[in-house]
C-alpha atoms as a PDB file:
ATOM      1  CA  UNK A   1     -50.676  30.700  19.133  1.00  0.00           C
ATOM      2  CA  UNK A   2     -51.621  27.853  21.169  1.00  0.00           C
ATOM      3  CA  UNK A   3     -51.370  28.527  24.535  1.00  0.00           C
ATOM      4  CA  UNK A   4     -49.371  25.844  27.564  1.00  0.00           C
ATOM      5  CA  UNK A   5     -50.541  24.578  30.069  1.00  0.00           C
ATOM      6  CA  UNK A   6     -47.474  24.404  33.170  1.00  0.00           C
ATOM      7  CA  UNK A   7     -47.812  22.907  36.422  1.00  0.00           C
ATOM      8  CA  UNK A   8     -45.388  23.427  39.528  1.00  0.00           C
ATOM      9  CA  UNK A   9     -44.568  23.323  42.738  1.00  0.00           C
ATOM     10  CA  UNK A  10     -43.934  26.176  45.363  1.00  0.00           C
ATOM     11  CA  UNK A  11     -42.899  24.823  48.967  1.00  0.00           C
ATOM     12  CA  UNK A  12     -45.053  27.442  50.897  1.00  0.00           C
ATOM     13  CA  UNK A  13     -42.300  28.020  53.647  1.00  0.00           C
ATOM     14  CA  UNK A  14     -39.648  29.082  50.623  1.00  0.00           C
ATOM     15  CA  UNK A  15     -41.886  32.215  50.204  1.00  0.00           C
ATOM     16  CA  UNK A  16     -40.076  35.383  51.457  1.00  0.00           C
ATOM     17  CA  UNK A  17     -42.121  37.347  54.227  1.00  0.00           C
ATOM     18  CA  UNK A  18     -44.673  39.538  52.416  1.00  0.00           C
ATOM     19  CA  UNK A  19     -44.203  37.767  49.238  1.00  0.00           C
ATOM     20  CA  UNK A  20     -47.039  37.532  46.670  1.00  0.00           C
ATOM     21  CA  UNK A  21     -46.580  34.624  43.546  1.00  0.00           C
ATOM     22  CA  UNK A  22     -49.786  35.518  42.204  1.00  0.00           C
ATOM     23  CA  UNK A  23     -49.224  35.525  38.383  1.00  0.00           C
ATOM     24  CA  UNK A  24     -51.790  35.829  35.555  1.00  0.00           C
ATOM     25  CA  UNK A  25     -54.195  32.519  35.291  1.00  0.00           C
ATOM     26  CA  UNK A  26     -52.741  30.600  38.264  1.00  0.00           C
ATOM     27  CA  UNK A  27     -54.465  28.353  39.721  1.00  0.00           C
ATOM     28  CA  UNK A  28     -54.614  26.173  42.806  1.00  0.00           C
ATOM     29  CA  UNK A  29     -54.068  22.550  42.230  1.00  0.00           C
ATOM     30  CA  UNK A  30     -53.429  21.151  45.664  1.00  0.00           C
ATOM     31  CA  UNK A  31     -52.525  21.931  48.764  1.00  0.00           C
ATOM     32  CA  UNK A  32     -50.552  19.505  51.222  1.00  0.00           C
ATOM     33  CA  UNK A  33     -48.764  19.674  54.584  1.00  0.00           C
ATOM     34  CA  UNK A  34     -45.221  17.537  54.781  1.00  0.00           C
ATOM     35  CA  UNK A  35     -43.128  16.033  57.318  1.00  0.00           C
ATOM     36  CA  UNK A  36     -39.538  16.726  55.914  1.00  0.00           C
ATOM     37  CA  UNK A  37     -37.495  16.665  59.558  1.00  0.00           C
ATOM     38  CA  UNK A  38     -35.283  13.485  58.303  1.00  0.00           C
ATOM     39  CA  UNK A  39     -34.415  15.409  54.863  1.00  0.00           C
ATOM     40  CA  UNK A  40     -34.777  19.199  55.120  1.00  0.00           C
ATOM     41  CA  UNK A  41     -31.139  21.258  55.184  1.00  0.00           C
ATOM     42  CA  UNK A  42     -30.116  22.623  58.655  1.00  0.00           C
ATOM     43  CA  UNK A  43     -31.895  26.266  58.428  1.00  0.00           C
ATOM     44  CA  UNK A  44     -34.564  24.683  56.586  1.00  0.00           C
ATOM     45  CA  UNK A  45     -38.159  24.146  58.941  1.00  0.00           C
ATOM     46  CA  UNK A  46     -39.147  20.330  59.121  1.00  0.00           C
ATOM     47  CA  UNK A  47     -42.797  20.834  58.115  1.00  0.00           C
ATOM     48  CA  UNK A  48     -43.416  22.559  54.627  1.00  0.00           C
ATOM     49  CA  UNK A  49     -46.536  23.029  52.893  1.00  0.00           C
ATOM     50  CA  UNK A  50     -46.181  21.914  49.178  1.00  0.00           C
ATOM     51  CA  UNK A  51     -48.047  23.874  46.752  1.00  0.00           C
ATOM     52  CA  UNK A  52     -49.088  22.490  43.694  1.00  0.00           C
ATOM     53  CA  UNK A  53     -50.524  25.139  40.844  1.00  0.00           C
ATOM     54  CA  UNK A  54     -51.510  25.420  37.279  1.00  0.00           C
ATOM     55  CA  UNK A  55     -51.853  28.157  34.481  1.00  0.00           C
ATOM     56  CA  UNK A  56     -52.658  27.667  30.596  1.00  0.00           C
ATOM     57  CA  UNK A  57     -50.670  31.390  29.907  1.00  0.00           C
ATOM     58  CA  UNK A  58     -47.876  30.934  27.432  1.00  0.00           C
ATOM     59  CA  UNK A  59     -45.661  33.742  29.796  1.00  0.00           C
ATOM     60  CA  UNK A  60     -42.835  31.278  30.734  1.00  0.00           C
ATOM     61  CA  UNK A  61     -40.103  34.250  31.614  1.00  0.00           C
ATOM     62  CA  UNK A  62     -42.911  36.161  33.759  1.00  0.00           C
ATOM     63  CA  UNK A  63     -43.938  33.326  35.740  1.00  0.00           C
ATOM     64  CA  UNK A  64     -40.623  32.445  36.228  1.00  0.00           C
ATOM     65  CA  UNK A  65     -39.725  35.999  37.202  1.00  0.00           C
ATOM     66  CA  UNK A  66     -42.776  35.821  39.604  1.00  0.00           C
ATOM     67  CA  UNK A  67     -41.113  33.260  41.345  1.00  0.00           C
ATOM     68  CA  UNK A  68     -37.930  34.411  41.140  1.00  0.00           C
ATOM     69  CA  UNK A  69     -39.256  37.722  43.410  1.00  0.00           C
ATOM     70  CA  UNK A  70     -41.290  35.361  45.872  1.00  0.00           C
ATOM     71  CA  UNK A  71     -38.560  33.059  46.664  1.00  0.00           C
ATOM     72  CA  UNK A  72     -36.263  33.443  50.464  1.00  0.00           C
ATOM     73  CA  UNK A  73     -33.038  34.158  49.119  1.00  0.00           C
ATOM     74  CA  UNK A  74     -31.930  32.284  52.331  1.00  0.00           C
ATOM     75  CA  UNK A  75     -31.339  28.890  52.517  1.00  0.00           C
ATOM     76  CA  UNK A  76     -31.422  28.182  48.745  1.00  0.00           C
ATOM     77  CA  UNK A  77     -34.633  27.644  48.491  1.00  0.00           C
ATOM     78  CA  UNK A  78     -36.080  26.926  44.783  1.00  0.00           C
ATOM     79  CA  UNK A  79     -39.228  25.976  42.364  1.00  0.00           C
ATOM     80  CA  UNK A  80     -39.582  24.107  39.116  1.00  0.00           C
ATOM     81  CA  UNK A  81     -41.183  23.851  36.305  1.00  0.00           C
ATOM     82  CA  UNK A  82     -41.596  22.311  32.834  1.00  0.00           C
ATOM     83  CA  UNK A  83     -42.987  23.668  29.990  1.00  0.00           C
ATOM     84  CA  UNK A  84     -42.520  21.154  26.573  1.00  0.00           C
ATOM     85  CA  UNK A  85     -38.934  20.579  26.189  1.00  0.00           C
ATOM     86  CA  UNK A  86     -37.945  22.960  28.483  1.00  0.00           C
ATOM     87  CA  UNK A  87     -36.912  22.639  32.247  1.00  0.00           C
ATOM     88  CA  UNK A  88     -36.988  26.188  34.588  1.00  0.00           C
ATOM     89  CA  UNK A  89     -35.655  26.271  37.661  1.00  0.00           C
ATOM     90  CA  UNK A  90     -35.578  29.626  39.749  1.00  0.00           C
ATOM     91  CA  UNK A  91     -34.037  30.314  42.572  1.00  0.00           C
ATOM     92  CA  UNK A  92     -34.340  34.298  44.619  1.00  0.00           C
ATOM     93  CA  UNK A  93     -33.381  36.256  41.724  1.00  0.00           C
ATOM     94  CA  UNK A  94     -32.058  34.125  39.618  1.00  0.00           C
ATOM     95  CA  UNK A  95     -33.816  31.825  36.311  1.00  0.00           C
ATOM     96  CA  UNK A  96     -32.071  28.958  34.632  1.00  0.00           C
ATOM     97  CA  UNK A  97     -34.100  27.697  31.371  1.00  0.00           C
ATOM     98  CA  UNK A  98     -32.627  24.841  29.152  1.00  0.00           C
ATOM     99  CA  UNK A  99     -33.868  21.590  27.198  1.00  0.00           C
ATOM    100  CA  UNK A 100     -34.521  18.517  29.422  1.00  0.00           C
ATOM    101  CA  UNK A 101     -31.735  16.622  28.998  1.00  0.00           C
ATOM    102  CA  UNK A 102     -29.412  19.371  28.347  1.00  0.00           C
ATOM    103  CA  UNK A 103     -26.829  17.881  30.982  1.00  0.00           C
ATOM    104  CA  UNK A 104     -24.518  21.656  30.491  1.00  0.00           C
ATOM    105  CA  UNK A 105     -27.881  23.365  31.877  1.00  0.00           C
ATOM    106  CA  UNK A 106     -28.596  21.449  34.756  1.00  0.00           C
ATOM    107  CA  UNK A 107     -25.103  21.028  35.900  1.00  0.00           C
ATOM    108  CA  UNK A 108     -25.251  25.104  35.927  1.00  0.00           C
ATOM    109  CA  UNK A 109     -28.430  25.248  37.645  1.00  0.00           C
ATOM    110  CA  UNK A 110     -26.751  22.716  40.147  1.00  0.00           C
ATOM    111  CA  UNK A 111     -23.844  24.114  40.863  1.00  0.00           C
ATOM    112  CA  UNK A 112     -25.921  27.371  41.279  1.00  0.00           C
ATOM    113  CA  UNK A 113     -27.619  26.052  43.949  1.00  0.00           C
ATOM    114  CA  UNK A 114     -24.878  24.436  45.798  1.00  0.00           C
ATOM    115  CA  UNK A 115     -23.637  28.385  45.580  1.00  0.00           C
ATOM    116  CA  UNK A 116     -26.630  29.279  47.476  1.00  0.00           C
ATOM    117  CA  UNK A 117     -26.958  26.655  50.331  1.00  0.00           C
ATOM    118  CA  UNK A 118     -29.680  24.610  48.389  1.00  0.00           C
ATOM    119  CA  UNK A 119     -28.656  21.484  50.408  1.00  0.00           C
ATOM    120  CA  UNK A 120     -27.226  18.379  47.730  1.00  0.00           C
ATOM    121  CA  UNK A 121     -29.974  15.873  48.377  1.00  0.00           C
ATOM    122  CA  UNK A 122     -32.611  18.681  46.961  1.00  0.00           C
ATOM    123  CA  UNK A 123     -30.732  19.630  43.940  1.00  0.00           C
ATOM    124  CA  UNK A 124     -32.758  16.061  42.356  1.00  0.00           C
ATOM    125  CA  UNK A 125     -35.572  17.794  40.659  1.00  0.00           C
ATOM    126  CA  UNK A 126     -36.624  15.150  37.496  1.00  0.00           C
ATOM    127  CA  UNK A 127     -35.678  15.866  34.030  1.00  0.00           C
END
């Protein structure tokens, strides 16, 4: 079985206190410090440090799952992800998987986040 290779994002400040997103094979892409005052929702801090990472293991629901546990639950906070066809998004505790494009499974991963407080200007991730 050929194995992926996934990269994502985690904002660094969306990381629950104590949190640890420290799956098998990840590995540090990039690393960089944002001003986000003018865009970031009204509980959300105006600097966040964007973390960019890599892995080549083919364990799509346990890295999602990994960030599923890291994430705040406050604020609706999220990460991202593609793997081939397939878009993940995860918010705290909850995974939504379904085939870029699939306009049914982002408008439920959408109006998910609204749910949560994920402010509407950040619900844009690409498809």
């Amino acid at each position: 079985m050929s194995r992926s290779h996934i990269t994502g994002y985690v904002i660094g400040e969306s990381l629950r206190p104590g949190a640890v997103f420290q799956p098998p094979g990840l590995r540090l892409r990039n690393v960089t410090r944002l001003d986000v005052s003018a865009s970031a929702g009204p509980a959300q801090p105006g600097l966040w440090t964007l973390v960019e990472w890599e892995t080549d293991s083919d364990d799509v629901s346990g890295l999602a799952q990994a960030l599923a546990e890291a994430l705040e639950p406050e604020n609706g906070w999220y990460a991202d992800f593609t793997v081939g066809d397939e878009r993940v998004v995860v918010f705290a505790g909850k995974v939504f998987r379904y085939r870029r494009g699939d306009a049914a499974g982002r408008a439920e991963a959408i109006a998910y986040g609204r749910s949560v407080g994920t402010p509407e200007h950040q619900l844009d991730w690409e498809e």
